[in-house]
C-alpha atoms as a PDB file:
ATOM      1  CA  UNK A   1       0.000   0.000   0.000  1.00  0.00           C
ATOM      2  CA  UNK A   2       1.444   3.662  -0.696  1.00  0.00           C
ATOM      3  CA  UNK A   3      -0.102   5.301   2.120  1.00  0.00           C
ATOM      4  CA  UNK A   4       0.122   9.147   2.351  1.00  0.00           C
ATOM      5  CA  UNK A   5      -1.579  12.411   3.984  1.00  0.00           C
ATOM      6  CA  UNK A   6      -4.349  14.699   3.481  1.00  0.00           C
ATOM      7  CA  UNK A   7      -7.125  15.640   4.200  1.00  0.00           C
ATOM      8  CA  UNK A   8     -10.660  13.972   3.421  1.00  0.00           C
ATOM      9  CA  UNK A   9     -13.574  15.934   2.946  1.00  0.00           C
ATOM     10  CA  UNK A  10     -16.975  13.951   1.836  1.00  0.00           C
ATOM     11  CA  UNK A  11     -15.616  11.974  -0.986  1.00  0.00           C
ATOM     12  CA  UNK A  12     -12.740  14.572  -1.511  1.00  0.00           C
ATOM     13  CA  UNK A  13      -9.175  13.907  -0.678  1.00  0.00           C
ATOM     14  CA  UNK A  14      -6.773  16.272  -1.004  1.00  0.00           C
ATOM     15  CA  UNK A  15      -2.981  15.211  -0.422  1.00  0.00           C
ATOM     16  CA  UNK A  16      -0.815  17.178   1.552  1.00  0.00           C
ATOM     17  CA  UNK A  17       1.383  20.044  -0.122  1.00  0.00           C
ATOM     18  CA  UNK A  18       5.069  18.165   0.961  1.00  0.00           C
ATOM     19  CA  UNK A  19       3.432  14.982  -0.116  1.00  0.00           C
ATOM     20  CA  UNK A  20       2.521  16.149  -3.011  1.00  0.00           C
ATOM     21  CA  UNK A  21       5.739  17.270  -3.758  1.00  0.00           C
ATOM     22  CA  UNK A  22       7.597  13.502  -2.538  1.00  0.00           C
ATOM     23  CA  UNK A  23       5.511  11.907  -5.171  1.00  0.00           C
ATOM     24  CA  UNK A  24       6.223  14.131  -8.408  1.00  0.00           C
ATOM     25  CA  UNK A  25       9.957  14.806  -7.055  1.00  0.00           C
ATOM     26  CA  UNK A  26      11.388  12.299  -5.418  1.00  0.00           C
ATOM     27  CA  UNK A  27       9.382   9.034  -5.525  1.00  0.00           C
ATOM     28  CA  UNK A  28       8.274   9.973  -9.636  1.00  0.00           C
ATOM     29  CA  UNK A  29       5.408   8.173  -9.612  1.00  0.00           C
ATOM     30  CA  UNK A  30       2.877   8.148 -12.988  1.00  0.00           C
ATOM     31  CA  UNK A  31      -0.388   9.169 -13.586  1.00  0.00           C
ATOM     32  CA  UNK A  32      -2.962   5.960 -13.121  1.00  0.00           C
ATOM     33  CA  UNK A  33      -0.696   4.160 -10.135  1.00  0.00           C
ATOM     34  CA  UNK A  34      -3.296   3.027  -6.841  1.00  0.00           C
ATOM     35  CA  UNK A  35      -3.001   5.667  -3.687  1.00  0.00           C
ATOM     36  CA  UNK A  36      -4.494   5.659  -0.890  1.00  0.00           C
ATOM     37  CA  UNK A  37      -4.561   8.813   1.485  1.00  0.00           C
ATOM     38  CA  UNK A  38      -5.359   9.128   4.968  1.00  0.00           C
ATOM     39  CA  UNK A  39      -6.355  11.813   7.323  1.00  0.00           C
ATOM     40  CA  UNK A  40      -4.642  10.273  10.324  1.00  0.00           C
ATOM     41  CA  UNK A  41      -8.274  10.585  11.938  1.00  0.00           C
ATOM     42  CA  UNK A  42      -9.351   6.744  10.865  1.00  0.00           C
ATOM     43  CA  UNK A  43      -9.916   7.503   7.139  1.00  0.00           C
ATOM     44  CA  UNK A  44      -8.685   5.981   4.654  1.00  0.00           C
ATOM     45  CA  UNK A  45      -9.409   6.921   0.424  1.00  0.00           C
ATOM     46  CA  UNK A  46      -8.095   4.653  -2.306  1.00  0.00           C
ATOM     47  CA  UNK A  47      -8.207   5.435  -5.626  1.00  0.00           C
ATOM     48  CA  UNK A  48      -5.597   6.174  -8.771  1.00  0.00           C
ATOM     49  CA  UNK A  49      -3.284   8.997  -8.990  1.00  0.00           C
ATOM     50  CA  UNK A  50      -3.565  12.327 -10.932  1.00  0.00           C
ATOM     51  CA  UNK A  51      -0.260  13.744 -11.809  1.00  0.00           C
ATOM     52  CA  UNK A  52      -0.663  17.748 -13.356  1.00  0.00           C
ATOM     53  CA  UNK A  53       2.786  19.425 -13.717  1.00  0.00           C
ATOM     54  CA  UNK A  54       4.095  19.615 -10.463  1.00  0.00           C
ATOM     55  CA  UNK A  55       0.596  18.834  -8.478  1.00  0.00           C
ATOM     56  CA  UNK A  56      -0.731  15.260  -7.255  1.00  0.00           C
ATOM     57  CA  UNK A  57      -4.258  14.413  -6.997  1.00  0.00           C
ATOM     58  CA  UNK A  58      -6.340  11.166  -6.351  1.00  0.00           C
ATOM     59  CA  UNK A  59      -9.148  10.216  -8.614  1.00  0.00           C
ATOM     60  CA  UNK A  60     -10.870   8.570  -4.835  1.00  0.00           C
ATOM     61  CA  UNK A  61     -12.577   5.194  -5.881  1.00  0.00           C
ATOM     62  CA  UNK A  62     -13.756   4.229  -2.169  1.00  0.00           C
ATOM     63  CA  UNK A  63     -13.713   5.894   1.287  1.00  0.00           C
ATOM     64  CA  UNK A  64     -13.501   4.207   4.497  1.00  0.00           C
ATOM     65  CA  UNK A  65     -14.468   5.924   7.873  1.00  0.00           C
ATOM     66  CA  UNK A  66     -13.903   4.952  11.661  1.00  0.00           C
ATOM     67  CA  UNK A  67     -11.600   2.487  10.864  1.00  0.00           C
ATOM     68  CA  UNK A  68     -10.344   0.900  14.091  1.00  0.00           C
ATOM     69  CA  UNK A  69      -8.087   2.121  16.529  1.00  0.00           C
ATOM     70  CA  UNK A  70      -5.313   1.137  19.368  1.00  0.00           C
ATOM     71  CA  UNK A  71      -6.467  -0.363  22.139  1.00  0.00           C
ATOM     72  CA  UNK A  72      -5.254   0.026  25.004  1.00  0.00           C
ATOM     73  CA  UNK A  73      -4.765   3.674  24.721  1.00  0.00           C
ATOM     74  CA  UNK A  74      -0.786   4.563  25.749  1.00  0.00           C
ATOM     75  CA  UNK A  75       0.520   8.234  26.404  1.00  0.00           C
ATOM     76  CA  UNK A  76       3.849   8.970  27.181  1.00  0.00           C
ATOM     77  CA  UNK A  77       5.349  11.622  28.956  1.00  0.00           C
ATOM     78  CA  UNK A  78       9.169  11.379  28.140  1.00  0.00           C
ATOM     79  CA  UNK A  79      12.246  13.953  29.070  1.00  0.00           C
ATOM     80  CA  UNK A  80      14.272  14.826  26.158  1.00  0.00           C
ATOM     81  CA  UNK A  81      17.836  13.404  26.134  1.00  0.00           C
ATOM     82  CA  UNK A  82      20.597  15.789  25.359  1.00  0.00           C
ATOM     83  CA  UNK A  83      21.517  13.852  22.309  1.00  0.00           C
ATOM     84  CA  UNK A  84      17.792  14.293  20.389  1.00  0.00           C
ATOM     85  CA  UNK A  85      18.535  11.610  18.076  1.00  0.00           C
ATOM     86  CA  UNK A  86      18.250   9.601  20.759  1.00  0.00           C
ATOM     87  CA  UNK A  87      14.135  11.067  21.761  1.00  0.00           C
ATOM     88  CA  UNK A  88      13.291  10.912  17.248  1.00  0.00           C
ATOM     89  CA  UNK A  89      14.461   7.398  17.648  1.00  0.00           C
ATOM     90  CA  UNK A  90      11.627   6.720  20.194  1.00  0.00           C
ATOM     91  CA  UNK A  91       9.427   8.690  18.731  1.00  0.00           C
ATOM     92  CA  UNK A  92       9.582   6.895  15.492  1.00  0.00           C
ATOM     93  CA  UNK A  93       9.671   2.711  17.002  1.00  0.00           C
ATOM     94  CA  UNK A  94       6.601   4.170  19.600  1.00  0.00           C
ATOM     95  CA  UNK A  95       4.962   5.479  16.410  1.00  0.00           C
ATOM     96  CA  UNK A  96       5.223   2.138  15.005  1.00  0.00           C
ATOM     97  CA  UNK A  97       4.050   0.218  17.631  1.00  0.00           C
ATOM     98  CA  UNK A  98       0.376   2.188  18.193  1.00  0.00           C
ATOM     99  CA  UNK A  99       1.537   4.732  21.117  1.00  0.00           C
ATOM    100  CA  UNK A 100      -1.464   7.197  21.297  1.00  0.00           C
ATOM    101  CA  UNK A 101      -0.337  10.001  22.568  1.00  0.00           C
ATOM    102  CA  UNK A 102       3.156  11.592  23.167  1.00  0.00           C
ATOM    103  CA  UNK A 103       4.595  14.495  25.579  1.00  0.00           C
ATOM    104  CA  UNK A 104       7.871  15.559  26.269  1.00  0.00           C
ATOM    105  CA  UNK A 105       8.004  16.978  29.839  1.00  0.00           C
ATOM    106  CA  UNK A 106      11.234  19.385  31.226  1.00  0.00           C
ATOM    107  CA  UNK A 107      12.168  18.030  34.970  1.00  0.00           C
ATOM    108  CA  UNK A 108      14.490  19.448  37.085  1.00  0.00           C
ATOM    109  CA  UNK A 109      17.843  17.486  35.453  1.00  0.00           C
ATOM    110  CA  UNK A 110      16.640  18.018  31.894  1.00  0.00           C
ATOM    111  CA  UNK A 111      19.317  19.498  29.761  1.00  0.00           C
ATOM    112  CA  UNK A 112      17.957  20.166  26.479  1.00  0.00           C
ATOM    113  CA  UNK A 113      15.511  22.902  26.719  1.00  0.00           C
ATOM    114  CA  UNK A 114      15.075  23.651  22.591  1.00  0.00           C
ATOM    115  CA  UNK A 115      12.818  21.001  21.114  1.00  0.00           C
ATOM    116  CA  UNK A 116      11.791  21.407  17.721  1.00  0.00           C
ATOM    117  CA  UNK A 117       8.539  19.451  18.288  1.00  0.00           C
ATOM    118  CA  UNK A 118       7.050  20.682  14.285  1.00  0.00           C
ATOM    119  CA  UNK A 119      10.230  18.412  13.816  1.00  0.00           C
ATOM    120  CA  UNK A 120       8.428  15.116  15.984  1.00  0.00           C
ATOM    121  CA  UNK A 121       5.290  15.847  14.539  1.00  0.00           C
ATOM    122  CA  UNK A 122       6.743  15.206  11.206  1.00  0.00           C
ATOM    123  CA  UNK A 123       8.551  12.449  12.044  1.00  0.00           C
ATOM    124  CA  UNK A 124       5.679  10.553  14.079  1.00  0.00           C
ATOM    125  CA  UNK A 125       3.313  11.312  10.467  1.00  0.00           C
ATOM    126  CA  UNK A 126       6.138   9.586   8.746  1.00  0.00           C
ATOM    127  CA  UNK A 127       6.258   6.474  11.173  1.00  0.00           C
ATOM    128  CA  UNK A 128       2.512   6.231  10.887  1.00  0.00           C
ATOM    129  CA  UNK A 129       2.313   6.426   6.876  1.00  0.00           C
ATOM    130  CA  UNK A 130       5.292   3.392   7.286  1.00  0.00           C
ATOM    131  CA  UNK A 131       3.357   1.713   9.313  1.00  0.00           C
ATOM    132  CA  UNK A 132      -0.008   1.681   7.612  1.00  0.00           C
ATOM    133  CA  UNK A 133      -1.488   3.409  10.774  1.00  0.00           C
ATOM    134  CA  UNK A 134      -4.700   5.488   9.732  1.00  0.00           C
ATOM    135  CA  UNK A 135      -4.847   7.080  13.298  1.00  0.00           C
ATOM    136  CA  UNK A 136      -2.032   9.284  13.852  1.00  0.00           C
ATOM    137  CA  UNK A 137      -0.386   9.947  17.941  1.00  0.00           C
ATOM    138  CA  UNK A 138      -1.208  13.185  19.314  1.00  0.00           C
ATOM    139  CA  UNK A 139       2.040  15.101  19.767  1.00  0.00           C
ATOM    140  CA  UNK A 140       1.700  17.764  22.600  1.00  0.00           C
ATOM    141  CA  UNK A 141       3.762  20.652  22.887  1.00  0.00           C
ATOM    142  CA  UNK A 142       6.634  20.532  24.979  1.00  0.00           C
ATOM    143  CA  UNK A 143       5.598  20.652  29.270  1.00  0.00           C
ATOM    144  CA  UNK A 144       6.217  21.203  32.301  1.00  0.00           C
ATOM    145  CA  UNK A 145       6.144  17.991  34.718  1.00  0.00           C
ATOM    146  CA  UNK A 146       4.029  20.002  37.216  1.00  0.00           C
ATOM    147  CA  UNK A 147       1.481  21.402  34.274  1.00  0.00           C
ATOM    148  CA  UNK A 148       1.137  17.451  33.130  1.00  0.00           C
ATOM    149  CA  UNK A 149      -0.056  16.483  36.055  1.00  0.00           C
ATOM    150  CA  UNK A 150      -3.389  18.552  35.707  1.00  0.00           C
ATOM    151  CA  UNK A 151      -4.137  16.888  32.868  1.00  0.00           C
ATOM    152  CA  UNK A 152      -3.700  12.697  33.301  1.00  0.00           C
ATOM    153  CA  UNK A 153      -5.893  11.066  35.806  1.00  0.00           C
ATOM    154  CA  UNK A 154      -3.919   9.422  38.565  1.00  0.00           C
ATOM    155  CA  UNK A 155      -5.389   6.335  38.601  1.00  0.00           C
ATOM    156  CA  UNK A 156      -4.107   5.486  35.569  1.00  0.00           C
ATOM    157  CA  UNK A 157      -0.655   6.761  35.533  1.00  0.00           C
ATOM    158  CA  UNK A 158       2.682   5.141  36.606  1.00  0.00           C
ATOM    159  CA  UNK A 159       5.685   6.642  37.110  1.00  0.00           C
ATOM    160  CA  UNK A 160       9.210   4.448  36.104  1.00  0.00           C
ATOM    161  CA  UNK A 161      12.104   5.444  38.083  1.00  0.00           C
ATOM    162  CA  UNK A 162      15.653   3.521  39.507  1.00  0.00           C
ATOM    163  CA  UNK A 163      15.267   4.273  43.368  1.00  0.00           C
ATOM    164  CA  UNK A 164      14.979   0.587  44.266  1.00  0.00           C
ATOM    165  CA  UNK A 165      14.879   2.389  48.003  1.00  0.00           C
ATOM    166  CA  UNK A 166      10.817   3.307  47.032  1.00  0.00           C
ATOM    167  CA  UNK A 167       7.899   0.575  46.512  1.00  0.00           C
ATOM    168  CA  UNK A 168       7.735   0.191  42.915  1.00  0.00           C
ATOM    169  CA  UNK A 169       5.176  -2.343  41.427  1.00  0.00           C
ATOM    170  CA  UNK A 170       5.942  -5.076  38.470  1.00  0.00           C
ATOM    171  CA  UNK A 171       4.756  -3.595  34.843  1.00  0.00           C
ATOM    172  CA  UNK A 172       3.144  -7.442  34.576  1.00  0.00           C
ATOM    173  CA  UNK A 173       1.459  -5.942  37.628  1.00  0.00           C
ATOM    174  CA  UNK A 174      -0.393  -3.276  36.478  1.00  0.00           C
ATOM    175  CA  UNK A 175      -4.082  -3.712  35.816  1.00  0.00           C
ATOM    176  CA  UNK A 176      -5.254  -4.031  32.001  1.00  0.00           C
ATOM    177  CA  UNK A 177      -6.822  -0.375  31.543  1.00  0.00           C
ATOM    178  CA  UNK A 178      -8.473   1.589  28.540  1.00  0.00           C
ATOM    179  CA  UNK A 179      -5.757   4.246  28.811  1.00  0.00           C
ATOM    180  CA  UNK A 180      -2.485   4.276  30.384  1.00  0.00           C
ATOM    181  CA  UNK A 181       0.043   6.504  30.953  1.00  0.00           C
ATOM    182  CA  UNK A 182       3.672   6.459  31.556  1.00  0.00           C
ATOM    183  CA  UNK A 183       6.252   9.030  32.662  1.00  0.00           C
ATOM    184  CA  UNK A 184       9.573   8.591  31.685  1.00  0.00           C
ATOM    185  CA  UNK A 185      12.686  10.895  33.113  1.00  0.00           C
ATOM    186  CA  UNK A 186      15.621  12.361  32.120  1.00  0.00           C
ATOM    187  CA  UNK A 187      18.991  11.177  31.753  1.00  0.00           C
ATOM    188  CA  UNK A 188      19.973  10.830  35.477  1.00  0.00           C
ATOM    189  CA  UNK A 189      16.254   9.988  36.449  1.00  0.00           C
ATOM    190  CA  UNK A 190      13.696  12.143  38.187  1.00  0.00           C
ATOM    191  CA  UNK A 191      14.952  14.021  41.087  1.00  0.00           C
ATOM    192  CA  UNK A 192      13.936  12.922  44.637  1.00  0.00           C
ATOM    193  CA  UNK A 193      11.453  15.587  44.953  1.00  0.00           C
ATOM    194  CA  UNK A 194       9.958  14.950  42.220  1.00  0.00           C
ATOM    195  CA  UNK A 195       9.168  11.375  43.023  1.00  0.00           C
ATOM    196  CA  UNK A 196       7.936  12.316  45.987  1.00  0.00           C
ATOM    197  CA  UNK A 197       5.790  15.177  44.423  1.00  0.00           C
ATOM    198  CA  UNK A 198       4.588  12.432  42.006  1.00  0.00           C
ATOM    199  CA  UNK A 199       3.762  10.251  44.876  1.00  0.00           C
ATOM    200  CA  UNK A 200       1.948  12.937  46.484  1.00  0.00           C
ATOM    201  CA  UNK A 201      -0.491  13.130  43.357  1.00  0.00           C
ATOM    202  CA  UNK A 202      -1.665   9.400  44.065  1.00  0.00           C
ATOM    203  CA  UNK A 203       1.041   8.236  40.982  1.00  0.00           C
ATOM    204  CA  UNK A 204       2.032   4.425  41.567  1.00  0.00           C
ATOM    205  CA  UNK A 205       6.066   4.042  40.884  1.00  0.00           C
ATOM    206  CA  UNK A 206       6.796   0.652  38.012  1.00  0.00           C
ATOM    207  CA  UNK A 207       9.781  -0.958  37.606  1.00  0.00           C
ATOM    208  CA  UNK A 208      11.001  -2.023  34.303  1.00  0.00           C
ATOM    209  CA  UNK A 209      12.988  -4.570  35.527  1.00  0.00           C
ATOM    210  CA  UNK A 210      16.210  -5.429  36.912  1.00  0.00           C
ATOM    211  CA  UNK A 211      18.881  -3.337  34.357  1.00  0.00           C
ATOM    212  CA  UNK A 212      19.041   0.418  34.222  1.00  0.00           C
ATOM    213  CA  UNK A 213      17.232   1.970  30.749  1.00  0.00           C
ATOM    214  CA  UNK A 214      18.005   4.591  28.878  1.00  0.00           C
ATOM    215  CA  UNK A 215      15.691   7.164  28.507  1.00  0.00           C
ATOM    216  CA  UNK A 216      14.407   6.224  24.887  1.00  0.00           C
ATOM    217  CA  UNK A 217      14.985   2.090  25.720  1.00  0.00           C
ATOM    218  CA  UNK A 218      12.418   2.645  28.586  1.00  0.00           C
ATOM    219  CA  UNK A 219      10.222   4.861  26.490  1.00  0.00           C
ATOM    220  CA  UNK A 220      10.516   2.003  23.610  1.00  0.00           C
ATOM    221  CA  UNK A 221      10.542  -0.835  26.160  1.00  0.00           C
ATOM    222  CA  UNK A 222       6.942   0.268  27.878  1.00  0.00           C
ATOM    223  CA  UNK A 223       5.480   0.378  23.866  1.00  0.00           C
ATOM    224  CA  UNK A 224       6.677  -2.858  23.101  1.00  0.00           C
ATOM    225  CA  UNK A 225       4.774  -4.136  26.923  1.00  0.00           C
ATOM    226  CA  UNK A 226       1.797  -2.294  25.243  1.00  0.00           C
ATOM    227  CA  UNK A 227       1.961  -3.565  21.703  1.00  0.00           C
ATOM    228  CA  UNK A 228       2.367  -6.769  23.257  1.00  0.00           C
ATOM    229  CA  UNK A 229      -0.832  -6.404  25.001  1.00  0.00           C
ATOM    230  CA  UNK A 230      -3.149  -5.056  21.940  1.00  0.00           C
ATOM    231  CA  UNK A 231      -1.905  -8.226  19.865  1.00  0.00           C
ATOM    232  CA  UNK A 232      -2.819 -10.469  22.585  1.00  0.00           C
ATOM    233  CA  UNK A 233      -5.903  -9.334  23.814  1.00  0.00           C
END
């Protein structure tokens, strides 16, 4: 399937300007070839390419709506590593894997403080279109740990840090829920205070197991648990 972006309106779709532009530029494809186009909203339209000078069309044969989505839902709430590369990386297998939703929080030991997150939107649109995923992540702008927290419900968030001094549950623990959440902290973890700030908010502490993570291997590690999940429900 060549799977791109756009926007569907009735039985309309209109490709996106930069896709357009991939197709007649870079991937040359003719006039007649099957496209499909999705609105990263659970549509999909199919149908047969129009190439006009530099502009690409579809000619939409069929339209699919409310096609079906992730479940369980999984947001998470990630610090960005000094070395970004390192935060696109997880963006891009989370992406892949059905994460819902995506936020990249500042904590106290966070030491990048420029994200270009137009840059992770892009990139997570690009995992989904590999993917085949018709329901694109939500990718919030950049927050503070603090402002998060007014907008998850507790019961349904978990916090994975390395004190092994604090009661931390097993992730084959936690309860099978609609939506989770996870927060994930910088290199160097979250500070004391702030895992006691998080406890204070009624935020159970998870451990991912017995080796220390990287920030993007435990923000890759809890999709995988969740993908795992989905495809064995």
């Amino acid at each position: 399937m060549k799977l791109f972006y756009g926007e569907i309106i009735g039985d309309k779709a209109i490709i996106n300007d930069e896709e357009q532009q991939h197709i007649v530029k870079v991937l040359r494809m003719k006039n007649g070839e099957d496209i499909h186009v999705t609105d990263g909203k659970g549509r999909l339209a199919s149908g047969k390419l129009i190439i006009e000078g530099k502009k690409a069309g579809i000619e939409v044969a069929e339209i699919k709506e409310n096609l079906p989505e992730f479940n369980p839902k999984l947001h998470i709430a990630i610090a960005p590593t000094k070395n970004i590369d390192r935060i696109e990386f997880f963006v891009e297998k989370a992406v892949e894997m059905g994460i819902s939703e995506i936020s990249i929080i500042t904590t106290e030991k966070t030491e990048r403080k420029n994200i270009n997150i137009d840059k992770i939107r892009k990139q997570a649109i690009a995992a989904s279109k590999q993917s085949l995923r018709f329901h694109f992540p939500t990718i919030n702008d950049v927050v503070k740990l603090s402002d998060l927290l007014k907008n998850i419900k507790p019961e349904n968030t978990f916090v994975a840090h390395c004190n092994e001094n604090l009661e931390r549950i097993d992730l084959k623990n936690i309860p099978q829920l609609e939506q989770l959440t996870f927060l994930i902290g910088p290199e160097g973890d979250f500070s004391d205070k702030e895992i006691s700030f998080l406890a204070d908010h009624k935020i159970k502490a998870v451990s991912l197991g017995n080796q220390r993570l990287r920030t993007e291997t435990a923000g890759v590690f809890v999709a995988a648990w969740n993908y795992f999940n989905m495809i064995n429900q």
